[in-house]
Protein backbone atom coordinates (compact mmCIF):
# COMPACT_ATOMS: atom_id res chain seq x y z
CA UNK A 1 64.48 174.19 -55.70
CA UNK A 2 68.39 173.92 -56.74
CA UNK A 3 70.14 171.94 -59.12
CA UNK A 4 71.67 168.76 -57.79
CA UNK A 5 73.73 167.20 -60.35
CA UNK A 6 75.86 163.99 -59.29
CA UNK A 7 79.20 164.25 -60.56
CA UNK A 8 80.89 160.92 -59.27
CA UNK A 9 80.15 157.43 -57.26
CA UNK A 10 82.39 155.59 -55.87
CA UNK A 11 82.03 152.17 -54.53
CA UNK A 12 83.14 151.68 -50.87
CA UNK A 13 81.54 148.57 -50.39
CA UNK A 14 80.28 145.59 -51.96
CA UNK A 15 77.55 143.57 -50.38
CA UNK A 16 75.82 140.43 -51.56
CA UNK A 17 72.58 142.38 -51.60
CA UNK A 18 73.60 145.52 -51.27
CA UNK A 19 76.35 147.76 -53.06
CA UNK A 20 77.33 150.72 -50.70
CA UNK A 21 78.43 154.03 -52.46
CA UNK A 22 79.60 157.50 -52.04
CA UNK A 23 78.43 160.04 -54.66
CA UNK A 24 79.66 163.63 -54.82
CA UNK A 25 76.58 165.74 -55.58
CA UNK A 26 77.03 169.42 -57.22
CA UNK A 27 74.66 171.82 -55.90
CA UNK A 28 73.83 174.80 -58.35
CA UNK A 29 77.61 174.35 -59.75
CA UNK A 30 78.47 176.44 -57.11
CA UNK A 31 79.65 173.58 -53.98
CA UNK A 32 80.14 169.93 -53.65
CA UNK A 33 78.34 167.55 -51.22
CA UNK A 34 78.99 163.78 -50.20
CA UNK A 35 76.08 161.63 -49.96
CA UNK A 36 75.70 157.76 -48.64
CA UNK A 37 74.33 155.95 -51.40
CA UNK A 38 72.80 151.90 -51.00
CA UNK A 39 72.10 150.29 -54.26
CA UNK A 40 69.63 147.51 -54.38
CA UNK A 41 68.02 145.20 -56.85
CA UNK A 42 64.33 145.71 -55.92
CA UNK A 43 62.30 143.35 -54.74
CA UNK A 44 58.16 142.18 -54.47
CA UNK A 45 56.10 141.65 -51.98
CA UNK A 46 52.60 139.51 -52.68
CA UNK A 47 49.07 140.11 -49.94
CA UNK A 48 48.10 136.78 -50.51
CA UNK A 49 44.20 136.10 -49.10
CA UNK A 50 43.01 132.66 -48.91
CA UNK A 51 39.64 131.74 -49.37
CA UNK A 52 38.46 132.80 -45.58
CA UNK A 53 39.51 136.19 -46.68
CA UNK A 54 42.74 136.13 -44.30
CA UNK A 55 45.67 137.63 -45.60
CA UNK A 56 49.29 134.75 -45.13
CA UNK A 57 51.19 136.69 -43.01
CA UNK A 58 55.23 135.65 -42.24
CA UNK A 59 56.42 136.26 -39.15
CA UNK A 60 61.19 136.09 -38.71
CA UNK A 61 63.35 137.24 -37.34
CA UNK A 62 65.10 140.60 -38.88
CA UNK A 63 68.72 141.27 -38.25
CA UNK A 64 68.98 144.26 -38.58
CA UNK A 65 66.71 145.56 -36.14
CA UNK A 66 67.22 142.57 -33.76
CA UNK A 67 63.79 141.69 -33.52
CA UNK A 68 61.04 139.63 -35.08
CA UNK A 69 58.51 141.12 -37.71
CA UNK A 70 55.20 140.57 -38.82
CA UNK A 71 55.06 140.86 -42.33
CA UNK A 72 53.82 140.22 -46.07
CA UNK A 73 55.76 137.81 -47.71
CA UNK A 74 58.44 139.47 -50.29
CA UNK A 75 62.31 139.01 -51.36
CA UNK A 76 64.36 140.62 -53.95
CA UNK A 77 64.58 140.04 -57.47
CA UNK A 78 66.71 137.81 -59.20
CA UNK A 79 68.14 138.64 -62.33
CA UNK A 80 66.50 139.31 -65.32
CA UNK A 81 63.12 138.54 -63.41
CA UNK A 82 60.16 140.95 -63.32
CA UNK A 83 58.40 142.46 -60.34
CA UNK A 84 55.20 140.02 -60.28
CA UNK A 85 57.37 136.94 -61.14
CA UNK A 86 58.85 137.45 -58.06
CA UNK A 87 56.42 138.38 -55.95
CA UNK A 88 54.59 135.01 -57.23
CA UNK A 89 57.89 133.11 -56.50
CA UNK A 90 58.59 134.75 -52.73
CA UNK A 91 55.09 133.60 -51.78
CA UNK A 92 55.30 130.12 -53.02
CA UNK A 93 58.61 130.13 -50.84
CA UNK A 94 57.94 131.18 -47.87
CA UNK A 95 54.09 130.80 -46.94
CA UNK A 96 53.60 127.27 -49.35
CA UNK A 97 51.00 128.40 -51.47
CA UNK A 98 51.55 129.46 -55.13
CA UNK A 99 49.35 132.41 -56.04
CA UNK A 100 48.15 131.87 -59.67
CA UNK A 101 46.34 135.33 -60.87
CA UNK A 102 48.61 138.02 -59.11
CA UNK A 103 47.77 142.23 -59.42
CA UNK A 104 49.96 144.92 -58.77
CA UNK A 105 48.72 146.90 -56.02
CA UNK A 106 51.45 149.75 -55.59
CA UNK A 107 55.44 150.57 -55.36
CA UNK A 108 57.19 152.00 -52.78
CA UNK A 109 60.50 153.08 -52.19
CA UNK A 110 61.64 151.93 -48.59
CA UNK A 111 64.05 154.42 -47.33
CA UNK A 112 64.91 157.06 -49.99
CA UNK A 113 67.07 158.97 -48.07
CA UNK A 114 69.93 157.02 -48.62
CA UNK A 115 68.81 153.85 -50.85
CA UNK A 116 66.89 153.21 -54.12
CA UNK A 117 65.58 149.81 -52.86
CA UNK A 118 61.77 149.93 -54.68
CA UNK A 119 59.30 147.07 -54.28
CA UNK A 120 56.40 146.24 -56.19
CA UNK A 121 53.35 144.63 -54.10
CA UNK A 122 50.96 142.79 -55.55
CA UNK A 123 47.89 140.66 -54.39
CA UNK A 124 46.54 137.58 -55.42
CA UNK A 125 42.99 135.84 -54.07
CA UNK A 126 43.95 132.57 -56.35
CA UNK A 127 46.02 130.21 -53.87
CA UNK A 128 47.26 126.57 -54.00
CA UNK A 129 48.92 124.77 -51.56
CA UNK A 130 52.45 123.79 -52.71
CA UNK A 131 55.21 123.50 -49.81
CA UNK A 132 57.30 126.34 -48.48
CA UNK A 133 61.17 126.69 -49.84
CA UNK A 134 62.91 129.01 -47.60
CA UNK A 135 66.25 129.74 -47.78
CA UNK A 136 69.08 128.72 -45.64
CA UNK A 137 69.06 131.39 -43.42
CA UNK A 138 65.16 131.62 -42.80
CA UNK A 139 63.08 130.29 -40.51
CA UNK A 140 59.43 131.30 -41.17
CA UNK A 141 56.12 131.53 -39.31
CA UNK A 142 52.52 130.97 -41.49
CA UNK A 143 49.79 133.46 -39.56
CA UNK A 144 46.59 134.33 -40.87
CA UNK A 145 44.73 137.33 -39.68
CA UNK A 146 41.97 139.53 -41.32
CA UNK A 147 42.26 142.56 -42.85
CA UNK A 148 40.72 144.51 -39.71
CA UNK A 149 42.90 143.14 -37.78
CA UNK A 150 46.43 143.80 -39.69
CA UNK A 151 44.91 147.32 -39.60
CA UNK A 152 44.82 147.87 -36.45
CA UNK A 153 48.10 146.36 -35.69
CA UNK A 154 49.57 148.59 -38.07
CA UNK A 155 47.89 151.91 -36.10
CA UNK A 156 48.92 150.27 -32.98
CA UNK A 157 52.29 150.14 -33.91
CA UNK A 158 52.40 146.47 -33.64
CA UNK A 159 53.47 145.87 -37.27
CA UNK A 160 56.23 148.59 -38.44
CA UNK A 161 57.47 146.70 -41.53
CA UNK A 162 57.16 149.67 -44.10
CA UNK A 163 56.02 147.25 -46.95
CA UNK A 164 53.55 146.02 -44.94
CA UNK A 165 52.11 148.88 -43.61
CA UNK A 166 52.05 150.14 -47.16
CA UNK A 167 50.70 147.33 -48.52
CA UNK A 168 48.06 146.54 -46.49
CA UNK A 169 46.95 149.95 -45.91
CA UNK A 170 47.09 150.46 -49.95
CA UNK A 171 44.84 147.09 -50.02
CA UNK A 172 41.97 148.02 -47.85
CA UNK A 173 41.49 151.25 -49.77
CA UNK A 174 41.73 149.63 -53.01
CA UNK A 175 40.56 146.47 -52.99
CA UNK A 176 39.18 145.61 -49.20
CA UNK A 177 36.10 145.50 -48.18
């Protein structure tokens, strides 16, 4: 494999959640390469089950791909907070149930070609109804659906949320039944 060795970043842009980048990347000290570069704060992402045994699921609308999503609840970190803190706290506000016991499941790195965004998911079974607290600029749908179910919507291509598909997936060979 060669030796990649960054030699600069630069900011070019930055976001509110985001910090954009370009870093100059030395390739076996022989030639120089630019690469895009998206720094993020992480974030967590919670499978919470309730005591049916169907997984809160939040369905909005995403931006970005101009479309809505299907997906486990999650948000990014806040300062100085830890990966299950959060994921606790990005349940309670957006499905309206406050897991209590919470267990890391698995991290993923969304899109490492170009970003360093890496979220913890976790999974809780221990629920109480609290009230949701979204942000300003959500609007949030509570579904519940079974594990077989978000399954096959994953293989179906019905949910594409990469957290989600990771998550879940990583539950039912961990934890499901």
């Amino acid at each position: 494999m060669d030796d990649y060795k960054r030699i600069k970043r630069e900011l070019a842009c930055k976001g509110s959640i985001i910090d954009y980048y370009k870093d100059t990347i030395e390739i076996n000290g022989e030639r120089q390469v630019t690469y895009d570069f998206i720094a993020h704060k992480g974030a967590s992402a919670m499978i919470p089950v309730d005591t049916d045994g169907k997984i809160l699921m939040v369905r909005q609308y995403r931006a970005a791909i101009d479309q809505e999503t299907l997906e486990i609840p999650a948000g990014g970190l806040n300062p100085g907070e830890d990966n299950r803190t959060c994921a606790i706290r990005e349940c309670e506000e957006e499905t309206g149930y406050r897991p209590g016991e919470a267990f890391h499941l698995i991290d993923v790195y969304t899109t490492v070609a170009f970003c360093n965004e890496r979220i913890g998911i976790y999974y809780t079974k221990d629920l109480t109804p609290t009230r949701q607290n979204l942000d300003d600029d959500e609007c949030v749908a509570i579904e519940r659906y079974s594990l077989e179910e978000l399954v096959q919507m994953i293989l179906e291509g019905k949910i594409t949320d990469a957290k989600t598909a990771a998550g879940i997936l990583a539950y039912k060979t961990k934890i499901g039944l």
